[in-house]
C-alpha atoms as a PDB file:
ATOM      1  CA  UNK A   1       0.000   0.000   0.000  1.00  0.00           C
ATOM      2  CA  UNK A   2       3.256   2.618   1.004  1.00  0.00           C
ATOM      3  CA  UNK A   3       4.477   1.667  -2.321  1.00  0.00           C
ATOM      4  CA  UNK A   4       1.772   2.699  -4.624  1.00  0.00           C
ATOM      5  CA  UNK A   5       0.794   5.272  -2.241  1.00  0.00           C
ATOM      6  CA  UNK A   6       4.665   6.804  -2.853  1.00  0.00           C
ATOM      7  CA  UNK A   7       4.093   5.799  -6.908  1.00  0.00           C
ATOM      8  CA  UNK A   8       0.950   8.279  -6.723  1.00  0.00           C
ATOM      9  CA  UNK A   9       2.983  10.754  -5.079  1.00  0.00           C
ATOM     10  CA  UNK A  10       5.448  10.893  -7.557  1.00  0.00           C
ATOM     11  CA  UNK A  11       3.383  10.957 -10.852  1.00  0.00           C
ATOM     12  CA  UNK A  12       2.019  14.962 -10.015  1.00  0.00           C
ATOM     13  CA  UNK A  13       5.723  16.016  -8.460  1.00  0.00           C
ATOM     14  CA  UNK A  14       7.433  14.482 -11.578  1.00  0.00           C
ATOM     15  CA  UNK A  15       4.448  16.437 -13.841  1.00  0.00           C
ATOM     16  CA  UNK A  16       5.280  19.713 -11.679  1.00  0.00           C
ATOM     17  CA  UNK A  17       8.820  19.862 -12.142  1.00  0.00           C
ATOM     18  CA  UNK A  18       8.868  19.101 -15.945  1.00  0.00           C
ATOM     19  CA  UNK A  19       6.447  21.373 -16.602  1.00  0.00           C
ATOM     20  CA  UNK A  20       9.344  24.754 -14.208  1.00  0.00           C
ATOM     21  CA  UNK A  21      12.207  23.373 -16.301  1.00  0.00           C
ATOM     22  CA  UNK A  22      10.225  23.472 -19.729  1.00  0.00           C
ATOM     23  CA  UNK A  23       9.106  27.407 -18.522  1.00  0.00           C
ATOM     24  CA  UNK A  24      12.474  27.784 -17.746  1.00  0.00           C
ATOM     25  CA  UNK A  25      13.632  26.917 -21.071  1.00  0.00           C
ATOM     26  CA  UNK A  26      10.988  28.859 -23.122  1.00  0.00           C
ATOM     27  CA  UNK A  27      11.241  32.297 -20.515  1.00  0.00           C
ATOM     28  CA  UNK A  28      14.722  32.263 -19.245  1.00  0.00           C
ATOM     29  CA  UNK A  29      15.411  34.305 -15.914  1.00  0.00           C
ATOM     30  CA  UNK A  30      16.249  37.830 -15.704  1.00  0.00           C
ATOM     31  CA  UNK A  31      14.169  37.914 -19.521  1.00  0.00           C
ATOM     32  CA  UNK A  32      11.633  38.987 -21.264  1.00  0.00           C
ATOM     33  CA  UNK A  33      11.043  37.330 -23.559  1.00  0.00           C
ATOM     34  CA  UNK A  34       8.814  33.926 -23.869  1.00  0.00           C
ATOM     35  CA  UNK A  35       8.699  32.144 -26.757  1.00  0.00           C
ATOM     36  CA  UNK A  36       4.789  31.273 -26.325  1.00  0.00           C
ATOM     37  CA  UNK A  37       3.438  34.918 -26.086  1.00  0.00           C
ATOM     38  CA  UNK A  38       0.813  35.747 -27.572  1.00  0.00           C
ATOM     39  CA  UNK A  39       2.087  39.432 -28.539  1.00  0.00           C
ATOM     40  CA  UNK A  40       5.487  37.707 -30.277  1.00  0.00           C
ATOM     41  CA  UNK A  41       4.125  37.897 -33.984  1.00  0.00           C
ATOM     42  CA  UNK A  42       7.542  36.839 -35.417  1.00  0.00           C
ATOM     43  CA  UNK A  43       8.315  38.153 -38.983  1.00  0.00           C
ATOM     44  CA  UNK A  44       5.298  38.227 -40.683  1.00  0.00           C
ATOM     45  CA  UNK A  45       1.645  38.554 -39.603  1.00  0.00           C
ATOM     46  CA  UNK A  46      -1.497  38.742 -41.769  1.00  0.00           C
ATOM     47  CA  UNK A  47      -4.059  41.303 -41.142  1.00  0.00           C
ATOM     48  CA  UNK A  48      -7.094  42.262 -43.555  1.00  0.00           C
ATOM     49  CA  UNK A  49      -5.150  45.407 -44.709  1.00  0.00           C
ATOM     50  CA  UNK A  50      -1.799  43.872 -45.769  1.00  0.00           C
ATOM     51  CA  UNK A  51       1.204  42.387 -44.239  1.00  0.00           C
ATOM     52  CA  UNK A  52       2.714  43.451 -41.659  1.00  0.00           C
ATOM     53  CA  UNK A  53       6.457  43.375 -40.705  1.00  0.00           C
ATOM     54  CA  UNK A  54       8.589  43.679 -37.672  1.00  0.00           C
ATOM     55  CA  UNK A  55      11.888  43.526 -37.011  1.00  0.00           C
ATOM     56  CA  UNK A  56      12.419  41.689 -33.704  1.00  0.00           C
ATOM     57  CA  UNK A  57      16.642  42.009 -34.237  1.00  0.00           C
ATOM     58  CA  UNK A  58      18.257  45.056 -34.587  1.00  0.00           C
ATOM     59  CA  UNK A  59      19.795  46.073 -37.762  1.00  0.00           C
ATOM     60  CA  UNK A  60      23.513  46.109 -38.456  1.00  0.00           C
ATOM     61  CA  UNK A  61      23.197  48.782 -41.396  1.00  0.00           C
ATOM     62  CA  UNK A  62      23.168  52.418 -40.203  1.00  0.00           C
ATOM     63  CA  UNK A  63      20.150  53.081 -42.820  1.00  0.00           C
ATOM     64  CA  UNK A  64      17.736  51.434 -40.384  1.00  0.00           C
ATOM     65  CA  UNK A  65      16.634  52.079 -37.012  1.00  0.00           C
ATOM     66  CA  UNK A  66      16.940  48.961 -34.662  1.00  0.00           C
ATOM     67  CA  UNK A  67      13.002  48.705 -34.377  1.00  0.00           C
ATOM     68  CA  UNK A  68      10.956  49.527 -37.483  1.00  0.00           C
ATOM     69  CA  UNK A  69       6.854  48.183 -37.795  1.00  0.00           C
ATOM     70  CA  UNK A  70       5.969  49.062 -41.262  1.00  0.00           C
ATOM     71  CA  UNK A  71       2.474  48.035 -43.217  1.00  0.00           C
ATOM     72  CA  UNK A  72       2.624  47.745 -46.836  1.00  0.00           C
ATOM     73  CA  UNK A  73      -0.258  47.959 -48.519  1.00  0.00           C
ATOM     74  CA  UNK A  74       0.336  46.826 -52.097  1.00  0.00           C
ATOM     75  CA  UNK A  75      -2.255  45.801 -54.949  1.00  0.00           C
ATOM     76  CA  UNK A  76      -2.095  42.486 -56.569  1.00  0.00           C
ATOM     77  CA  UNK A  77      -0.929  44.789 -59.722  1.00  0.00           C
ATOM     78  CA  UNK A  78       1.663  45.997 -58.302  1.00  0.00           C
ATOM     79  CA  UNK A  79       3.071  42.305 -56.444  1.00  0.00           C
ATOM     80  CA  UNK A  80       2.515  40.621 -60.213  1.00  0.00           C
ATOM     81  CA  UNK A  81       4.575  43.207 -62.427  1.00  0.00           C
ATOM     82  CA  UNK A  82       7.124  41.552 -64.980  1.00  0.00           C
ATOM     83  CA  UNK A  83       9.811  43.557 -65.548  1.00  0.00           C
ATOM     84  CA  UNK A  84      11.971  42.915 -68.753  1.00  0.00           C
ATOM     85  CA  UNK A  85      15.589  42.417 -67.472  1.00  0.00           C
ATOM     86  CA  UNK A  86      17.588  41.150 -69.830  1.00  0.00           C
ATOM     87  CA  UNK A  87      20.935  39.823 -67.993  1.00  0.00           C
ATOM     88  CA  UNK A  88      22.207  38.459 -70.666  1.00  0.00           C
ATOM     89  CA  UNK A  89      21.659  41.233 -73.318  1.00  0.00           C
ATOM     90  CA  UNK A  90      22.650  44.322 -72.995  1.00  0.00           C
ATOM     91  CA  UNK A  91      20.198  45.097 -70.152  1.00  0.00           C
ATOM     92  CA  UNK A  92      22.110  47.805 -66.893  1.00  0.00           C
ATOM     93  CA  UNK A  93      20.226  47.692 -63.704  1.00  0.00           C
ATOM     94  CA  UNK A  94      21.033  50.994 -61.876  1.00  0.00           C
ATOM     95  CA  UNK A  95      20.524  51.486 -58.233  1.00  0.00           C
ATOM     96  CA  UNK A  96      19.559  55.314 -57.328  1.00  0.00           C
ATOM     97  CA  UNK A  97      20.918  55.518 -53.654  1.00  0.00           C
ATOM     98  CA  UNK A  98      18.882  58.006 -51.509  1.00  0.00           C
ATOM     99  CA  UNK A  99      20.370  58.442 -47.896  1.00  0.00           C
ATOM    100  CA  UNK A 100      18.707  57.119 -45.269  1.00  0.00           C
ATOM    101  CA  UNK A 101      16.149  54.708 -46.360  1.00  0.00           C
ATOM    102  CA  UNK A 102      17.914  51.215 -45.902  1.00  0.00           C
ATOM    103  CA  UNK A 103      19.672  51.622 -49.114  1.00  0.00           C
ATOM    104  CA  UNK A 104      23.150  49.890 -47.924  1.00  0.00           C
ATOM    105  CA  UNK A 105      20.981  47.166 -46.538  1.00  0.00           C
ATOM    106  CA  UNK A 106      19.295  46.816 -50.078  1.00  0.00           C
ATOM    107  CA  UNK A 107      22.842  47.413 -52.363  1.00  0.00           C
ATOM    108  CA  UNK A 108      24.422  44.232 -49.932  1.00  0.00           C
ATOM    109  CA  UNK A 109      21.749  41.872 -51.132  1.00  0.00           C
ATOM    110  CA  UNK A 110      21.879  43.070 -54.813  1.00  0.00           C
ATOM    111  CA  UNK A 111      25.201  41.383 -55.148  1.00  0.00           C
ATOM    112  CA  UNK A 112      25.187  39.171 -52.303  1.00  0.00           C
ATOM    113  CA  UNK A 113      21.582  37.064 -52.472  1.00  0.00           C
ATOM    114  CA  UNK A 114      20.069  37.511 -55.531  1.00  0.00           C
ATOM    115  CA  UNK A 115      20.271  33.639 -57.150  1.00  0.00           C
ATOM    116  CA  UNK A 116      22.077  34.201 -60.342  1.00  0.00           C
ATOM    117  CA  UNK A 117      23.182  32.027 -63.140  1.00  0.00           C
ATOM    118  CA  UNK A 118      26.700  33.752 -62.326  1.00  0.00           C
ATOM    119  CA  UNK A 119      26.338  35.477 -59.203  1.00  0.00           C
ATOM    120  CA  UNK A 120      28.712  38.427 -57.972  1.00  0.00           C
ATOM    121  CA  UNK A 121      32.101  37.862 -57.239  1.00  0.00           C
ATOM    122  CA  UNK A 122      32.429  38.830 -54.038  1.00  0.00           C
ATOM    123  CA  UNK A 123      35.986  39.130 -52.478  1.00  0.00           C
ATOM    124  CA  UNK A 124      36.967  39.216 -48.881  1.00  0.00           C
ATOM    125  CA  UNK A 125      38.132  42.465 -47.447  1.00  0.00           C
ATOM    126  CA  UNK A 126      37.008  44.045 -50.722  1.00  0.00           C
ATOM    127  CA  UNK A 127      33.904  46.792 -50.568  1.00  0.00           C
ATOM    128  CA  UNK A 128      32.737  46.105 -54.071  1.00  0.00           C
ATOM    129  CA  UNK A 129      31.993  43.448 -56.072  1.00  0.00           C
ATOM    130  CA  UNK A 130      32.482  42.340 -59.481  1.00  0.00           C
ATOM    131  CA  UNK A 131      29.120  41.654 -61.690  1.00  0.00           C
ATOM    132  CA  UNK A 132      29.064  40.153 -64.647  1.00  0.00           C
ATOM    133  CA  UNK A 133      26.631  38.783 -67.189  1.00  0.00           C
ATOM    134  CA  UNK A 134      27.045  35.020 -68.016  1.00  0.00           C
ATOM    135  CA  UNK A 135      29.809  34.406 -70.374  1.00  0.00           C
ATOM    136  CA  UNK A 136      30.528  37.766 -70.616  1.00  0.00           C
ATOM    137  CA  UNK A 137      32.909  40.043 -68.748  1.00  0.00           C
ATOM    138  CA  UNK A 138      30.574  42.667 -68.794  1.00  0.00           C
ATOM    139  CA  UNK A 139      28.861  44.269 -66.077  1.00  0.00           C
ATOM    140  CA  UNK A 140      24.485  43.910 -65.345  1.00  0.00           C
ATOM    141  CA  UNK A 141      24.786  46.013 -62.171  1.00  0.00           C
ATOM    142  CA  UNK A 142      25.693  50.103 -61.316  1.00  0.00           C
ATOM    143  CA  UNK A 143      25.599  50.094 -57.900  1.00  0.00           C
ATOM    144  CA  UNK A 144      27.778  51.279 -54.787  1.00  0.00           C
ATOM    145  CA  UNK A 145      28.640  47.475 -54.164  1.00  0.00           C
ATOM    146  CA  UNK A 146      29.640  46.900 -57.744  1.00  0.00           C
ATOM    147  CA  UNK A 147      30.781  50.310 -59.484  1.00  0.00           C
ATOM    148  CA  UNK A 148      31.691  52.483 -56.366  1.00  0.00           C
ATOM    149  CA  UNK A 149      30.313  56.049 -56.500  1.00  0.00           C
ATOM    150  CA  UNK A 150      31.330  56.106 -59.829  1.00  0.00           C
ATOM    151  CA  UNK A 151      29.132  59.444 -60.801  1.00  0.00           C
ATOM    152  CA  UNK A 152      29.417  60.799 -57.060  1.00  0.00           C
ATOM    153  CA  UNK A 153      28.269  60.159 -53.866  1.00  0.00           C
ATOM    154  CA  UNK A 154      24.750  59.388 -53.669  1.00  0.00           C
ATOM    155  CA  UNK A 155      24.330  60.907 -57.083  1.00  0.00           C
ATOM    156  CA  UNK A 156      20.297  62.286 -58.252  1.00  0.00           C
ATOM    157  CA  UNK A 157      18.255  61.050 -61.208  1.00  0.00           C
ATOM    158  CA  UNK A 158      19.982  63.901 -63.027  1.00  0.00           C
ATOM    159  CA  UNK A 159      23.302  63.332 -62.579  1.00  0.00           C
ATOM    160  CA  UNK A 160      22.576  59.572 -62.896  1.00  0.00           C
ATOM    161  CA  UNK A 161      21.274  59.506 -66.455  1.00  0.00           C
ATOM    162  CA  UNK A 162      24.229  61.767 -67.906  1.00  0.00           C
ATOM    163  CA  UNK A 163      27.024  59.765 -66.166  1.00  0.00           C
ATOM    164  CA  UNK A 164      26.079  56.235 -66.012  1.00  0.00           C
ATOM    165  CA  UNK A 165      26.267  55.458 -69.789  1.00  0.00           C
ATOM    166  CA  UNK A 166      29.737  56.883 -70.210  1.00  0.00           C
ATOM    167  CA  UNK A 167      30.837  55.357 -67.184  1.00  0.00           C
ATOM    168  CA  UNK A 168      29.839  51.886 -68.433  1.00  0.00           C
ATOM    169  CA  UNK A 169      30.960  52.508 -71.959  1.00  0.00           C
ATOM    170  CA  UNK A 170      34.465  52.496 -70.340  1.00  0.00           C
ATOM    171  CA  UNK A 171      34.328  49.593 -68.056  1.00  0.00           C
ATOM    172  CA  UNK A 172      33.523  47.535 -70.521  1.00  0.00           C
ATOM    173  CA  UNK A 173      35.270  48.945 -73.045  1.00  0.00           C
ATOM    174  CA  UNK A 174      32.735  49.546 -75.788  1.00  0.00           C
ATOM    175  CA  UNK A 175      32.050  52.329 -78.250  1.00  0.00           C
ATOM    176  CA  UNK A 176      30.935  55.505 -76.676  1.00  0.00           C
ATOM    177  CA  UNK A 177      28.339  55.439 -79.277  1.00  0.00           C
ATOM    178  CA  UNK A 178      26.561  52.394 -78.430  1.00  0.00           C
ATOM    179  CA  UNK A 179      23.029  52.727 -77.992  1.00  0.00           C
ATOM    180  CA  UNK A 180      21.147  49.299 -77.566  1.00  0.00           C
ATOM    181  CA  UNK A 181      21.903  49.413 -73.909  1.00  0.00           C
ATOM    182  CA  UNK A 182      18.349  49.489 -71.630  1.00  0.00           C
ATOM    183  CA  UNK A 183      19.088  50.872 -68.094  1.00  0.00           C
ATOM    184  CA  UNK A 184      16.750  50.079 -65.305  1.00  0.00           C
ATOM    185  CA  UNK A 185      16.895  52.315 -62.108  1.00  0.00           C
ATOM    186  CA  UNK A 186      15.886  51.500 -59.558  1.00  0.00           C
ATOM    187  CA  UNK A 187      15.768  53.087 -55.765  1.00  0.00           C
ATOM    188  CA  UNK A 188      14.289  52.627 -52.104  1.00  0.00           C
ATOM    189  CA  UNK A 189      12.195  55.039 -50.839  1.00  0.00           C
ATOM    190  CA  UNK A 190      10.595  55.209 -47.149  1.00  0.00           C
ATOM    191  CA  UNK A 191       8.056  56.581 -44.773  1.00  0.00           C
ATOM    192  CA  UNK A 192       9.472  60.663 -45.573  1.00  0.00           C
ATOM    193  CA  UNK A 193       8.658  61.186 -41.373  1.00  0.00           C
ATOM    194  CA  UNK A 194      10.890  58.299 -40.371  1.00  0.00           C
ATOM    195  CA  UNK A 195      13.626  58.793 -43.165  1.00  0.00           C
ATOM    196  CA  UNK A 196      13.844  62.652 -41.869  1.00  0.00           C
ATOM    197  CA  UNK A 197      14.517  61.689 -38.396  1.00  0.00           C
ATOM    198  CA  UNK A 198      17.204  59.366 -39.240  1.00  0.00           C
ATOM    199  CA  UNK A 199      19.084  61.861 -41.202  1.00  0.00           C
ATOM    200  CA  UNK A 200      18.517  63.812 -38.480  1.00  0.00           C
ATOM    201  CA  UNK A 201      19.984  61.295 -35.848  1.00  0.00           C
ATOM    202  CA  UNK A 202      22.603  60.806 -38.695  1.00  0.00           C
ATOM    203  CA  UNK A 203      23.950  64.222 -38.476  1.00  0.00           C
ATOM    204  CA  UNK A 204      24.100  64.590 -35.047  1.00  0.00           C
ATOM    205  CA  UNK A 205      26.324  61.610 -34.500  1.00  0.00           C
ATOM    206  CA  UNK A 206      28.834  63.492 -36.601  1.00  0.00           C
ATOM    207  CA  UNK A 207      27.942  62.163 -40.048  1.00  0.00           C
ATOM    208  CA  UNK A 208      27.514  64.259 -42.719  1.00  0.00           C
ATOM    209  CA  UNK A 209      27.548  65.042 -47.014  1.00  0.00           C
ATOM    210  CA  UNK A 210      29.028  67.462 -48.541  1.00  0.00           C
ATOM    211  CA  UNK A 211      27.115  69.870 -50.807  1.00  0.00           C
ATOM    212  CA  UNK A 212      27.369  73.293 -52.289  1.00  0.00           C
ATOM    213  CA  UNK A 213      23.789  73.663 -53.979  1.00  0.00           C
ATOM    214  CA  UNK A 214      22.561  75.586 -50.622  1.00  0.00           C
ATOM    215  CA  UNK A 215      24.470  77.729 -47.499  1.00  0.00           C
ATOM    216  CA  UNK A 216      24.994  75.030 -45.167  1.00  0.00           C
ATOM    217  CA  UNK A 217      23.377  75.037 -41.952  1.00  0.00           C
ATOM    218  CA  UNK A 218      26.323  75.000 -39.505  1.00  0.00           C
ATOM    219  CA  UNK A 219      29.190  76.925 -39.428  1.00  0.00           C
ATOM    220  CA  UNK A 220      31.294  74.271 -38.092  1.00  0.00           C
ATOM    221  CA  UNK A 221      33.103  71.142 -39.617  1.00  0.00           C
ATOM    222  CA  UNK A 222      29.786  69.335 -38.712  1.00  0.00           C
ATOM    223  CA  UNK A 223      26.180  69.233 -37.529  1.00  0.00           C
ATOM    224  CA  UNK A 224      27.453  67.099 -34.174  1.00  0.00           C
ATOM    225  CA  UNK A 225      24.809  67.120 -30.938  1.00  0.00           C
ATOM    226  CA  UNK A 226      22.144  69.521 -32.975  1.00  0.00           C
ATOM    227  CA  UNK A 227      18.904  69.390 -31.467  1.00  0.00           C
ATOM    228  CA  UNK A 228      15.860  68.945 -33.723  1.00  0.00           C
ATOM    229  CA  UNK A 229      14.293  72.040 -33.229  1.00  0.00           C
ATOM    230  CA  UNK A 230      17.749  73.593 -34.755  1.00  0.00           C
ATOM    231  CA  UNK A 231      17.723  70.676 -37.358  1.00  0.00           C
ATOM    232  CA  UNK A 232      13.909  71.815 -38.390  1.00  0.00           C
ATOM    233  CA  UNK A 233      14.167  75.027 -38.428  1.00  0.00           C
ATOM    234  CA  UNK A 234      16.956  75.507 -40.956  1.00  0.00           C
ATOM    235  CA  UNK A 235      15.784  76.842 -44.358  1.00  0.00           C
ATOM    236  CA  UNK A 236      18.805  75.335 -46.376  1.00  0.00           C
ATOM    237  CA  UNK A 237      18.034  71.772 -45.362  1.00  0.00           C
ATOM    238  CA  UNK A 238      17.988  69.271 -47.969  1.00  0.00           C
ATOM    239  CA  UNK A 239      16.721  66.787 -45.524  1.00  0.00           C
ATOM    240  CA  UNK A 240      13.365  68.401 -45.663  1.00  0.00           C
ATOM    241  CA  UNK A 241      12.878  67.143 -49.518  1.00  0.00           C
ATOM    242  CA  UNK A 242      15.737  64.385 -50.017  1.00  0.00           C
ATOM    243  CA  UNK A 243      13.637  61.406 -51.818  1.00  0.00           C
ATOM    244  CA  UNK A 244      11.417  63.766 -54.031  1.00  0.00           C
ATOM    245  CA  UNK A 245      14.461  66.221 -54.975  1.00  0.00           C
ATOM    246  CA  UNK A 246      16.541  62.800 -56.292  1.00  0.00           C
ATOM    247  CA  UNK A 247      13.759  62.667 -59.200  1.00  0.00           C
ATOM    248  CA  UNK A 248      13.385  66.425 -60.201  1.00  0.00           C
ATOM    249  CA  UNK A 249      15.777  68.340 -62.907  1.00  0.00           C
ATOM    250  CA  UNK A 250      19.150  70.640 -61.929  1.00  0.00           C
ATOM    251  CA  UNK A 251      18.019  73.445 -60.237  1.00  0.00           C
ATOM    252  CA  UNK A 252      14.206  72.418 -59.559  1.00  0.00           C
ATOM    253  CA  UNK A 253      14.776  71.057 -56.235  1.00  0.00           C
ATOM    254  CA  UNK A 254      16.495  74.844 -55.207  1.00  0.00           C
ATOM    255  CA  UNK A 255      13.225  76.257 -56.019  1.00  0.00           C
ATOM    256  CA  UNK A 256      11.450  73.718 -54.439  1.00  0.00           C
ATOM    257  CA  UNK A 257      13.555  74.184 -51.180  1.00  0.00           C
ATOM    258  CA  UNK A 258      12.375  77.821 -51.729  1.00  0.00           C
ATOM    259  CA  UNK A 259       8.731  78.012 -52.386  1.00  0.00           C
ATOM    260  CA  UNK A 260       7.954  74.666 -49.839  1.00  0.00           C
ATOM    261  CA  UNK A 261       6.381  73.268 -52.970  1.00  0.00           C
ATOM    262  CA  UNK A 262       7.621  69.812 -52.676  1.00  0.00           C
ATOM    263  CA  UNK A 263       6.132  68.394 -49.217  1.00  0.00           C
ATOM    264  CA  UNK A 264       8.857  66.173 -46.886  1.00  0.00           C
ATOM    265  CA  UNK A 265       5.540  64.585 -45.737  1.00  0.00           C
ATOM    266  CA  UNK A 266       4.143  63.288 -49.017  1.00  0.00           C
ATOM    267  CA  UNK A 267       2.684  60.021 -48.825  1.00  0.00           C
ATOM    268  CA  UNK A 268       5.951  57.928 -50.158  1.00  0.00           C
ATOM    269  CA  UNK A 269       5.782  54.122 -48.619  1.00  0.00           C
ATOM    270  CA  UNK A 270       9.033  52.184 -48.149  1.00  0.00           C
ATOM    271  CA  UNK A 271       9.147  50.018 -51.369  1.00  0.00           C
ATOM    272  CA  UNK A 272      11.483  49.768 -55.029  1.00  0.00           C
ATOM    273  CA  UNK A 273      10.558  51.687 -57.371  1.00  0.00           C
ATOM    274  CA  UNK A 274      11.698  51.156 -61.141  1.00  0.00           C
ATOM    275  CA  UNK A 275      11.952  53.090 -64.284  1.00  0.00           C
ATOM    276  CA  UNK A 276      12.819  51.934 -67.900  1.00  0.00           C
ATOM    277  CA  UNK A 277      14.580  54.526 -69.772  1.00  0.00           C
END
């Protein structure tokens, strides 16, 4: 009778303690986070409006804040669009760089994880990569990863579009008149609120680019510790307009900056947007 009274015993102890090492193991102490919650939503969640993403790591690329929770609403139209690219013709995919809106992030996977018949060379220790099309040492890709700033940092559409066919002409080494080449740009563009604030957390860490289209709006060799209100308020600012003024002819975006014609808050969502020219 002891004996199967101690067996009984044992059964709901033995039940107790598995079940404190398994919460152990799924909420570990001094922690917050457990695996089972109902608020963890992982990567992707589904709502009736669109996906949803959050980023439960932070980000290694300075583009990015560590936490971002984004909601993309995109039409089947725009999810099912075939674009032309001809990698093994003579087909240039260009890559528009606008500060701040993950575009390291998105120039690292353009020659590092796109699934290629010949994929990127890649070197270690080397910044830049070399792309070329299959058979062919030619290169597919303009890009900071594969061409360096060949046309300037963070070059606009403008400057782009003059520079980029010369610039390629001499890579590979072809006639300066050539003209079946088809370039593709490409860029990323982001919520204009959260890409403002980064550039502004940007600059104050020290960072900044060099420009002489408009006075610049410190007096010293940087912008280092500015508060916002001093980041806001100054007129010469190309912060206030950076994605839009990337798109708009030499001298347009001055006037812009001038007349407060081209809204920093315009309803851009962080997505790729292409052009065929």
């Amino acid at each position: 009778m002891e004996e199967k009274f101690n067996r009984l015993i044992f059964v709901p102890i033995a039940a107790v303690l598995f079940l404190m090492i398994g919460y152990q193991y799924v909420c570990p102490a001094d922690s917050n986070n457990c695996y089972f919650r109902s608020d963890e939503k992982g990567l992707f969640q589904r709502y009736s409006s669109g996906f949803e993403l959050v980023y439960t790591e932070s980000e290694a690329d300075e583009d990015l804040p560590s936490k971002i929770t984004s909601k993309f609403n995109f039409t089947e139209r725009d999810l099912d669009r075939h674009v032309d690219f001809n990698i093994r013709g003579d087909d240039v995919m260009v890559f528009l760089h606008i500060q701040k809106t993950g575009g390291t992030t998105f120039g690292r996977h353009l020659v590092k994880n796109i699934q290629l018949e010949q994929p990127c060379d890649c070197m270690p220790g080397q910044r830049k990569c070399t792309c070329h099309r299959p058979g062919k040492a030619e290169s597919w890709l303009f890009s900071r990863f594969s061409t360096g700033w060949s046309c300037g940092l963070h070059a606009d559409w403008t400057e782009l579009t003059s520079c980029v066919p010369v610039v390629m002409n001499k890579r590979d080494k072809k006639s300066a008149q050539k003209s079946k080449r088809n370039f593709y740009y490409i860029t990323m563009l982001r919520d204009p609120v959260s890409r403002y604030l980064s550039e502004w957390k940007h600059v104050q860490r020290g960072a900044t680019w060099k420009t002489d289209e408009l006075p610049a709006c410190y007096s010293g060799e940087d912008w280092t510790g500015v508060p916002l209100a001093d980041f806001m308020n100054c007129p010469s600012n190309l912060a206030n307009n950076r994605q839009r003024c990337k798109f708009v002819p030499d001298g347009l975006c001055l006037v812009c900056m001038c007349t407060c014609t081209c809204s920093c808050f315009a309803p851009f969502s962080q997505h790729v947007l292409t052009i065929k020219t």
